[in-house]
Protein backbone atom coordinates (compact mmCIF):
# COMPACT_ATOMS: atom_id res chain seq x y z
CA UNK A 1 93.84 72.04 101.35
CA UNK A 2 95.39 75.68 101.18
CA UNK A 3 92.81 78.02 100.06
CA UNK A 4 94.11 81.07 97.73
CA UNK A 5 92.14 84.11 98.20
CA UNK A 6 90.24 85.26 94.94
CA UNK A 7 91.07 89.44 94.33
CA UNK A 8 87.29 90.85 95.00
CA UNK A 9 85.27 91.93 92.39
CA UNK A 10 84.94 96.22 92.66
CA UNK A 11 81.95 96.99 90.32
CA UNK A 12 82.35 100.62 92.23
CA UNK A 13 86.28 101.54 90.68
CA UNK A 14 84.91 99.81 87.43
CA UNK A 15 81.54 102.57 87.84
CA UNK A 16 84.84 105.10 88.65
CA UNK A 17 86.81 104.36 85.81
CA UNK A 18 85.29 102.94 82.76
CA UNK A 19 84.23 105.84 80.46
CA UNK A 20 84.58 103.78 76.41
CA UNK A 21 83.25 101.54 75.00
CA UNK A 22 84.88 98.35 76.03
CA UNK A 23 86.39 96.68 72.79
CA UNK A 24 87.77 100.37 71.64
CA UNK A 25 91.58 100.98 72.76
CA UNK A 26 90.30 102.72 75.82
CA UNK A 27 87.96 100.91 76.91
CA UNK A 28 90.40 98.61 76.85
CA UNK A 29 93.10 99.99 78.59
CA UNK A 30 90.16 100.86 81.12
CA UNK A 31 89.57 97.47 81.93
CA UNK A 32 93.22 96.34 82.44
CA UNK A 33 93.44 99.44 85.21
CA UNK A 34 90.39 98.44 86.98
CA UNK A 35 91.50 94.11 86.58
CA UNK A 36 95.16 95.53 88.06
CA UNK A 37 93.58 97.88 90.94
CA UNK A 38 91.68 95.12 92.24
CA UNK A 39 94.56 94.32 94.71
CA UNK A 40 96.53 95.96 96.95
CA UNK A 41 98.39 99.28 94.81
CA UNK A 42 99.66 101.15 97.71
CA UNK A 43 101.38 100.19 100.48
CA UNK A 44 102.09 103.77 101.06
CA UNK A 45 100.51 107.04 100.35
CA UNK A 46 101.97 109.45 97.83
CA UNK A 47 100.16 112.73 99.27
CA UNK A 48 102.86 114.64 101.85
CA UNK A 49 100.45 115.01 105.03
CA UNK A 50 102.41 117.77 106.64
CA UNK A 51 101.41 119.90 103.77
CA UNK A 52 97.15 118.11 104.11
CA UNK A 53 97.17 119.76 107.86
CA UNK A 54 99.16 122.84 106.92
CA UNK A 55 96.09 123.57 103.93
CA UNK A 56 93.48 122.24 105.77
CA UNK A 57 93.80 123.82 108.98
CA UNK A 58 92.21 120.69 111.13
CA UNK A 59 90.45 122.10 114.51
CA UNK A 60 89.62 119.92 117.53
CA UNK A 61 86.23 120.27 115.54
CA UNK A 62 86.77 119.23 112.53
CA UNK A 63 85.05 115.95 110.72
CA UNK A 64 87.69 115.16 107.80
CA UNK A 65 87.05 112.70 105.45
CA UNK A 66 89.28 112.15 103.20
CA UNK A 67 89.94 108.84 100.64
CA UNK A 68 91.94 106.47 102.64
CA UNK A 69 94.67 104.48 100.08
CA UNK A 70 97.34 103.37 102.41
CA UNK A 71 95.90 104.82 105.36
CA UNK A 72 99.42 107.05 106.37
CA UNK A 73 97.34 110.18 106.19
CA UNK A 74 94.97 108.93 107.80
CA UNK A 75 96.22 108.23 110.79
CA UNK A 76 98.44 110.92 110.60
CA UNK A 77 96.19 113.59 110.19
CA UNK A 78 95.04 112.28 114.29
CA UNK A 79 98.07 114.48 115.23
CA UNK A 80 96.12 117.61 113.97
CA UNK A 81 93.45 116.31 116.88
CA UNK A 82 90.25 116.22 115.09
CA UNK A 83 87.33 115.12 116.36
CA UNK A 84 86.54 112.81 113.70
CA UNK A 85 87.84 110.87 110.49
CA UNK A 86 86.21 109.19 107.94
CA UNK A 87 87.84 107.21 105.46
CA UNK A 88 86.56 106.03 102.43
CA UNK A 89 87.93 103.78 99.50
CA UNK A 90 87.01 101.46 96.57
CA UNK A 91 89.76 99.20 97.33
CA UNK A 92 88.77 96.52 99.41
CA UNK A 93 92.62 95.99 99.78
CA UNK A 94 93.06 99.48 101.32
CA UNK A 95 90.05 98.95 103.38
CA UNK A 96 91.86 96.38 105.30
CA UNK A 97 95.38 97.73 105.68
CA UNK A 98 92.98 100.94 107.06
CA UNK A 99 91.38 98.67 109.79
CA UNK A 100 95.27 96.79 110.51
CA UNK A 101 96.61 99.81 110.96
CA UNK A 102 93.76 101.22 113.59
CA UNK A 103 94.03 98.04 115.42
CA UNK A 104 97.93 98.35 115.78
CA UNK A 105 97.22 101.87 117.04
CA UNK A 106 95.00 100.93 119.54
CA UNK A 107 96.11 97.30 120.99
CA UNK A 108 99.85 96.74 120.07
CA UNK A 109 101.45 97.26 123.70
CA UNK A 110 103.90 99.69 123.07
CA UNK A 111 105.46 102.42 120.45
CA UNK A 112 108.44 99.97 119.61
CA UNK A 113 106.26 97.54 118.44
CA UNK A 114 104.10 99.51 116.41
CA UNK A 115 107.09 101.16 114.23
CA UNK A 116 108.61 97.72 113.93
CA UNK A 117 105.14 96.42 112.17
CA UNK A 118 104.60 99.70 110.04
CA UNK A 119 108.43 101.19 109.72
CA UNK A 120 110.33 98.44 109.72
CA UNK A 121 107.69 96.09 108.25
CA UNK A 122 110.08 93.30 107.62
CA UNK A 123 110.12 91.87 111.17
CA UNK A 124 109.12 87.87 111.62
CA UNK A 125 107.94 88.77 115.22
CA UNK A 126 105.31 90.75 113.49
CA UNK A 127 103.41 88.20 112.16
CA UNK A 128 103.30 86.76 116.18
CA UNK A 129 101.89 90.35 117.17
CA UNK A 130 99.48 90.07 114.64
CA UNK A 131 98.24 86.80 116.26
CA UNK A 132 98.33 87.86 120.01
CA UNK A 133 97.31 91.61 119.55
CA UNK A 134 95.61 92.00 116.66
CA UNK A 135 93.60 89.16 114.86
CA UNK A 136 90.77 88.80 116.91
CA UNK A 137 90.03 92.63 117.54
CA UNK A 138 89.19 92.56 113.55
CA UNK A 139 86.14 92.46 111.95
CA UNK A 140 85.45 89.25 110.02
CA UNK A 141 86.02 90.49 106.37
CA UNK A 142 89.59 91.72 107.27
CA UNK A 143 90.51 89.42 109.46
CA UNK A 144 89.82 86.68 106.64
CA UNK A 145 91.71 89.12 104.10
CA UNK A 146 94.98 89.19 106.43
CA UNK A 147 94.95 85.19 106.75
CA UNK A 148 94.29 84.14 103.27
CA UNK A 149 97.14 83.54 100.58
CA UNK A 150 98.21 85.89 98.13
CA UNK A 151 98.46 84.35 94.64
CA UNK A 152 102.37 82.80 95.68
CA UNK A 153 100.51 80.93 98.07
CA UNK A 154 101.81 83.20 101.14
CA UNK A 155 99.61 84.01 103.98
CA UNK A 156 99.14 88.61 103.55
CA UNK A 157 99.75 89.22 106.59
CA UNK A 158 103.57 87.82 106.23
CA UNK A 159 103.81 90.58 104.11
CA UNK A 160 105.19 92.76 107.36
CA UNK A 161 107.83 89.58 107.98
CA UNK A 162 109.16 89.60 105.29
CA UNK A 163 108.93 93.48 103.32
CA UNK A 164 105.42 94.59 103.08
CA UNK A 165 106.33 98.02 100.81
CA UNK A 166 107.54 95.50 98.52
CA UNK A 167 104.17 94.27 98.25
CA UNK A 168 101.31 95.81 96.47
CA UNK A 169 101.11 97.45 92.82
CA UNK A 170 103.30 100.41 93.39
CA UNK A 171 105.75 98.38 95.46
CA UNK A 172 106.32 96.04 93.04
CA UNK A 173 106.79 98.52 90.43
CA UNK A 174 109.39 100.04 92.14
CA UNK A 175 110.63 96.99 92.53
CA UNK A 176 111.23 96.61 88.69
CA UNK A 177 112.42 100.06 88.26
CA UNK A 178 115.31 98.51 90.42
CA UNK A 179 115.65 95.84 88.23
CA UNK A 180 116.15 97.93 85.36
CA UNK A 181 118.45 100.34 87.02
CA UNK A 182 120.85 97.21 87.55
CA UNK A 183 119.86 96.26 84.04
CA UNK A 184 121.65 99.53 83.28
CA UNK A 185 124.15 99.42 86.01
CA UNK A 186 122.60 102.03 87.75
CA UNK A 187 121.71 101.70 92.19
CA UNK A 188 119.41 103.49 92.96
CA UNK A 189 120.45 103.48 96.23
CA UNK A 190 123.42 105.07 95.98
CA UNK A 191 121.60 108.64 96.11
CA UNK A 192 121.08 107.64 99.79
CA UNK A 193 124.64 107.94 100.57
CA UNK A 194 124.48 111.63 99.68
CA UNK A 195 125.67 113.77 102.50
CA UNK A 196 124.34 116.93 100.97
CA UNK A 197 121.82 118.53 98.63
CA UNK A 198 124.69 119.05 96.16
CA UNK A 199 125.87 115.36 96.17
CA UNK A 200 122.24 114.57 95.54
CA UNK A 201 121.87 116.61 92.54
CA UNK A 202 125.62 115.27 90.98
CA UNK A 203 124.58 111.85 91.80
CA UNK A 204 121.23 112.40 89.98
CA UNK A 205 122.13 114.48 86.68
CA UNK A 206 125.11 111.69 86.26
CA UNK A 207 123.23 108.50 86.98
CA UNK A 208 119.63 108.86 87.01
CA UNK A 209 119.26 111.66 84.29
CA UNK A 210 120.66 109.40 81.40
CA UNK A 211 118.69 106.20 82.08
CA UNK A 212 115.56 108.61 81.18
CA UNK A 213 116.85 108.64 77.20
CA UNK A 214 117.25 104.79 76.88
CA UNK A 215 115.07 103.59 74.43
CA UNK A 216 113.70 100.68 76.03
CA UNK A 217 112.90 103.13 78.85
CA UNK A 218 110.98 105.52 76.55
CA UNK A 219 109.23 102.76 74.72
CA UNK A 220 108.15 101.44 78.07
CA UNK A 221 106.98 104.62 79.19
CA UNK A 222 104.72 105.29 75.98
CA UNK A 223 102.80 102.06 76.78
CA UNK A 224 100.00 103.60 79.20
CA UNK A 225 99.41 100.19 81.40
CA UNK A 226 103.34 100.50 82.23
CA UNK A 227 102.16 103.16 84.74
CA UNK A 228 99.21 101.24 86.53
CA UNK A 229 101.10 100.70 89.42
CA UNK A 230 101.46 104.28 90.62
CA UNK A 231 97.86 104.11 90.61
CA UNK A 232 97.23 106.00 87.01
CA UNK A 233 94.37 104.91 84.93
CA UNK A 234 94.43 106.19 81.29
CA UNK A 235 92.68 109.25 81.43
CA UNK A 236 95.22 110.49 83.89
CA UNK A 237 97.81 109.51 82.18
CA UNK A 238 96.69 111.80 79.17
CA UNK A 239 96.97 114.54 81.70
CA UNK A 240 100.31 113.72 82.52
CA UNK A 241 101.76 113.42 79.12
CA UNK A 242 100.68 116.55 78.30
CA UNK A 243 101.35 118.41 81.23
CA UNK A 244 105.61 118.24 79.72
CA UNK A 245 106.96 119.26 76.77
CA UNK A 246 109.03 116.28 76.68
CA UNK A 247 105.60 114.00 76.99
CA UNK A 248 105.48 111.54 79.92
CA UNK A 249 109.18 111.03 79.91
CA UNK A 250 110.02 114.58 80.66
CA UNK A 251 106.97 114.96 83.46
CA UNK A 252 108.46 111.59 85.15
CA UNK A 253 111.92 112.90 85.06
CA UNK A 254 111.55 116.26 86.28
CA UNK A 255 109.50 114.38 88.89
CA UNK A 256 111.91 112.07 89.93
CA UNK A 257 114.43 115.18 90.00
CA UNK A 258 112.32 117.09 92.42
CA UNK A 259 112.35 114.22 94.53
CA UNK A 260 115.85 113.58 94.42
CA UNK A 261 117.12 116.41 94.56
CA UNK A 262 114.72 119.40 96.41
CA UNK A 263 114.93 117.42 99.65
CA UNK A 264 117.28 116.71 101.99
CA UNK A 265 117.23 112.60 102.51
CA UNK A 266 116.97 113.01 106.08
CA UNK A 267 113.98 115.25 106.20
CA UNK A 268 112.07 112.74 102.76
CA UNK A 269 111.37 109.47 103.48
CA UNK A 270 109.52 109.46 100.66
CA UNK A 271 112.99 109.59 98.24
CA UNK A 272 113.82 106.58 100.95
CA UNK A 273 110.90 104.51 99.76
CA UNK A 274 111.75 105.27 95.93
CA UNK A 275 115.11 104.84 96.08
CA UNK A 276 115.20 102.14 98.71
CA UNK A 277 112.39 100.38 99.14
CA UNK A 278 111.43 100.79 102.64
CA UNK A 279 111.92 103.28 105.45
CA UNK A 280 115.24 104.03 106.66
CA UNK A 281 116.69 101.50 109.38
CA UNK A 282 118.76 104.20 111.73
CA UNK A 283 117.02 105.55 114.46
CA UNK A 284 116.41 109.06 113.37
CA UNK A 285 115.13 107.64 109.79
CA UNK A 286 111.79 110.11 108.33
CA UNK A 287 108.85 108.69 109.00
CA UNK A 288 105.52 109.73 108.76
CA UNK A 289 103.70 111.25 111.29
CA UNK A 290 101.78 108.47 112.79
CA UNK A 291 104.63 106.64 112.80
CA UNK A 292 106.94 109.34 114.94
CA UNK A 293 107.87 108.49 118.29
CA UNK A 294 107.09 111.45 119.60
CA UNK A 295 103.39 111.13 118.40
CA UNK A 296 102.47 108.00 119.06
CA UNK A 297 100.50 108.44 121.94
CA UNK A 298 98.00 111.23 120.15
CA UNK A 299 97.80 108.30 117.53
CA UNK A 300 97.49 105.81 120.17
CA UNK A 301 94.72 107.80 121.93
CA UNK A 302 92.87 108.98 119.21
CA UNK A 303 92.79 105.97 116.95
CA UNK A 304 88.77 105.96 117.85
CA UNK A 305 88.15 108.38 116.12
CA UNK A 306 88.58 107.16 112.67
CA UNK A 307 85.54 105.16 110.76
CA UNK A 308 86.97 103.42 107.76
CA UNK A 309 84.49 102.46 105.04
CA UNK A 310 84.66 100.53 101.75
CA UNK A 311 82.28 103.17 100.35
CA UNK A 312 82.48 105.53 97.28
CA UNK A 313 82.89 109.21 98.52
CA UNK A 314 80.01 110.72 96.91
CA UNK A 315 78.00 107.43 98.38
CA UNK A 316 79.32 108.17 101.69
CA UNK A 317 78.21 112.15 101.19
CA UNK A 318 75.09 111.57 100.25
CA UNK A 319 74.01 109.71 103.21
CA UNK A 320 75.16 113.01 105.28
CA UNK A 321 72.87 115.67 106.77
CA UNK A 322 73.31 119.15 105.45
CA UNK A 323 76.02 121.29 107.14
CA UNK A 324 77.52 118.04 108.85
CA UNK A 325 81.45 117.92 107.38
CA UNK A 326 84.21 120.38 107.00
CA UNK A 327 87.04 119.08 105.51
CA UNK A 328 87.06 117.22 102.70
CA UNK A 329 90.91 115.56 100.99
CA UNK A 330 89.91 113.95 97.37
CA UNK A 331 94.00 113.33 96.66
CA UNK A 332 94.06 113.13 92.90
CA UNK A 333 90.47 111.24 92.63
CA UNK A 334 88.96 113.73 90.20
CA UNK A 335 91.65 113.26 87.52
CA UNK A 336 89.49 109.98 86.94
CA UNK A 337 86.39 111.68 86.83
CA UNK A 338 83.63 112.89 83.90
CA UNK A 339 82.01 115.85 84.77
CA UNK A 340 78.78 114.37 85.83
CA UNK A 341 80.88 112.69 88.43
CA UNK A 342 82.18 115.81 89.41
CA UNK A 343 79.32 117.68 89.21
CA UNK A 344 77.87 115.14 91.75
CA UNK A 345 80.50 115.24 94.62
CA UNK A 346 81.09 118.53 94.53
CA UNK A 347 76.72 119.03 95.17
CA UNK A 348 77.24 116.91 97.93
CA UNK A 349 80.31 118.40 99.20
CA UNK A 350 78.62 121.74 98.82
CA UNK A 351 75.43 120.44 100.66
CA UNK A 352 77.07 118.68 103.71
CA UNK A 353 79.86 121.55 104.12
CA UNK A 354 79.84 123.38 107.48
CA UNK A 355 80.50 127.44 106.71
CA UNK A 356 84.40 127.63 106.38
CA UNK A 357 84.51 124.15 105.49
CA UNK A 358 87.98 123.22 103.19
CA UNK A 359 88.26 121.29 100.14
CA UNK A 360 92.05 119.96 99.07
CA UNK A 361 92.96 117.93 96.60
CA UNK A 362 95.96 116.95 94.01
CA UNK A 363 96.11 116.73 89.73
CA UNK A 364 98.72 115.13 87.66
CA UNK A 365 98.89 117.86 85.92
CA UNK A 366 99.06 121.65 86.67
CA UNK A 367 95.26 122.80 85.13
CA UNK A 368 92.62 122.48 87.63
CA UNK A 369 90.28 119.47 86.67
CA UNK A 370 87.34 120.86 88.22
CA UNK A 371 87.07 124.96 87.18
CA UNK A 372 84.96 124.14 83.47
CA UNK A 373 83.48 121.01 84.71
CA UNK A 374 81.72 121.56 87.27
CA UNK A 375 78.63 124.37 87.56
CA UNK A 376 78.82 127.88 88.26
CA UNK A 377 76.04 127.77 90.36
CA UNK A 378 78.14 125.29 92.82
CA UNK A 379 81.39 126.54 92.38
CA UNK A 380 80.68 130.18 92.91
CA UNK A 381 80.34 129.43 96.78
CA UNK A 382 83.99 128.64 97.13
CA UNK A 383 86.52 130.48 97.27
CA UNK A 384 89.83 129.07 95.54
CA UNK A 385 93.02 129.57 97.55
CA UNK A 386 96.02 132.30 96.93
CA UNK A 387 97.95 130.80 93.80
CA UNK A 388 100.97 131.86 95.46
CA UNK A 389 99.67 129.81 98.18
CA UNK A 390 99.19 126.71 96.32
CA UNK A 391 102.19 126.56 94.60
CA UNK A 392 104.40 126.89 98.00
CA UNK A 393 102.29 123.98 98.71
CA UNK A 394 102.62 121.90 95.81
CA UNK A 395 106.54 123.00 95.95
CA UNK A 396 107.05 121.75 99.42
CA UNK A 397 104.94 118.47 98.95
CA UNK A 398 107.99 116.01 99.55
CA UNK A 399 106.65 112.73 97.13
CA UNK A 400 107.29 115.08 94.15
CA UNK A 401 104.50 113.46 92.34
CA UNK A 402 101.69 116.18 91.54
CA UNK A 403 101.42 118.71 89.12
CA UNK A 404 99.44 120.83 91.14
CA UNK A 405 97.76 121.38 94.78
CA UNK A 406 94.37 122.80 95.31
CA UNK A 407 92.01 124.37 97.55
CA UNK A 408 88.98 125.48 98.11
CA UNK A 409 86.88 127.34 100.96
CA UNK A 410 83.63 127.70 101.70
CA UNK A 411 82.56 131.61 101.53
CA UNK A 412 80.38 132.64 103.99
CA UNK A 413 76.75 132.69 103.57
CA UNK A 414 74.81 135.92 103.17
């Protein structure tokens, strides 16, 4: 008898999430987040990593840790050569795609087929490098979480046979943001023909730009849950919507703009995963860093180094001596957060943090969550970044998805 694997329980993203009661409308829509986030939601990370090391400044010293999602960052932040990397998450689903992924780094036998399993990710040999290369070098939980079946009765790890960033919340989402587009007669593929930064912004303000005043689309929009799959529980959200004049509508369209448009295609393979689903085919396609030919072997060699742990961060912190970590990535984790959460990390953060030590992280919106919320008395020993700075940052960050980039530094002691 085929056994279909149950989606884990994750008391620790309910603990993360849940701030009503649970029969009021938020609590509500609370509890649909955290039932939706118990699978995989990103096949991908949405964080540009080239801009992580550029703000971070990683030394062959440095101990990131950072909250792992799809693990991309992670992996590519080994090019920066740290000399460690801890990577934390609540999803037990990104926990494993973490592990898969440090596996294939160390004990697929050669570049080729490591971008074929990760790039390409649509490749039936995969599944046989999974067996001969990979299976047995994992640890029991992931291992079993590979071989089970999804809910369509498919073993996971056919996922890289047959698509896997089709797979997963976000992917899937996409996936019917396609649909629609053909609904509409729209392709969103067709952007990807663009030769030049001008054809992408024609192509956009005369076939993307209208589909954002359908009414179906705005309806859909309005309905907080719609978004789960880019990872936004409803307190973000909130942010979001009123972070644009024109509500959620406007902040997703001038989003999508930015990413269609600011970019050119062949230097944003994030606008390749939007608008088509996957990584480009041709040989000079962007990828990520870890997944560049001409960094594989740091990746490769370094792989070691990073400790992957199904932990929540301030957890993970507090079981840290003093003075024992120096750079810390949160992505947009503390849009979730109530200020006794925040007030919490950022003790430990302060606590563990090595003089110098670096603190970056994202919002949905443009206002800092944590300036307000979090003590004086904690804050004062950091030093936020040049706001010129930061917004070079946040207006280079190819995914287009943040409001806002921030960071902060530890000031010397005295």
């Amino acid at each position: 008898m085929r056994t279909i694997a149950k989606a884990p329980k994750n008391g620790a993203v309910r603990g993360a999430v849940h701030r009503h009661e649970h029969l009021s409308k938020e609590g509500l829509l609370e509890r649909a987040f955290t039932f939706a986030f118990r699978g995989l939601v990103y096949a991908q990370i949405w964080e540009d990593p080239e801009i992580d090391m550029e703000a971070l400044a990683i030394t062959p010293d440095s101990h990131v840790v950072t909250i792992a999602s799809g693990g991309c960052n992670v992996f590519s932040y080994l090019t920066a050569n740290p000399r460690a990397i801890t990577a934390v998450d609540l999803n037990p689903a990104h926990i494993a795609l973490n592990k898969l992924k440090q596996a294939a780094a160390q004990r697929l036998p050669d570049y080729a087929s490591f971008r074929g399993f990760f790039a390409d990710a649509d490749r039936a040999e995969n599944v046989d490098l999974y067996k001969r290369h990979l299976r047995d070098h994992l640890d029991e939980t992931t291992r079993a979480y590979w071989d089970a079946r999804d809910w369509s009765g498919r073993r996971r790890i056919s996922g890289f046979a047959t698509g896997f960033y089709r797979r997963g919340l976000l992917g899937r989402l996409i996936g019917f943001a396609h649909f629609l587009g053909k609904v509409y007669r729209i392709d969103p593929r067709e952007i990807l023909e663009a030769q030049t930064r001008e054809e992408q912004r024609a192509i956009f303000e005369t076939r993307y730009a209208p589909f954002f005043e359908k009414k179906f689309f705005r309806w859909l929009v309005d309905q907080p849950a719609a978004l789960f799959g880019f990872g936004i529980p409803p307190v973000q959200y909130d942010l979001l919507k009123a972070d644009d004049a024109q509500g959620i509508t406007g902040a997703l369209k001038s989003r999508l703009r930015k990413l269609a448009c600011d970019f050119d295609l062949k230097d944003n393979y994030y606008a390749w995963q939007a608008f088509g689903r996957g990584y480009g085919k041709h040989a000079d396609a962007p990828l990520p860093p870890y997944l560049q030919a001409g960094r594989y072997d740091e990746v490769h060699a370094r792989a070691s180094r990073v400790e992957v742990r199904h932990q929540n961060m301030a957890d993970y912190l507090e079981s840290m001596p003093a003075q024992s970590l120096d750079r810390y990535v949160l992505l947009d984790a503390q849009d979730w957060m109530t200020d006794a959460q925040l007030t919490r990390i950022w003790s430990e953060i302060t606590r563990t943090a090595k003089p110098g030590a670096r603190v970056l992280y994202r919002t949905a919106a443009v206002p800092d969550v944590v300036v307000g919320h979090v003590a004086p008395a904690i804050l004062d020993q950091w030093q936020y970044a040049d706001p010129a700075q930061l917004a070079d940052w946040t207006r280079r960050d190819r995914s287009s998805v943040y409001g806002a980039t921030h960071l902060w530094t530890l000031k010397p002691h005295l």
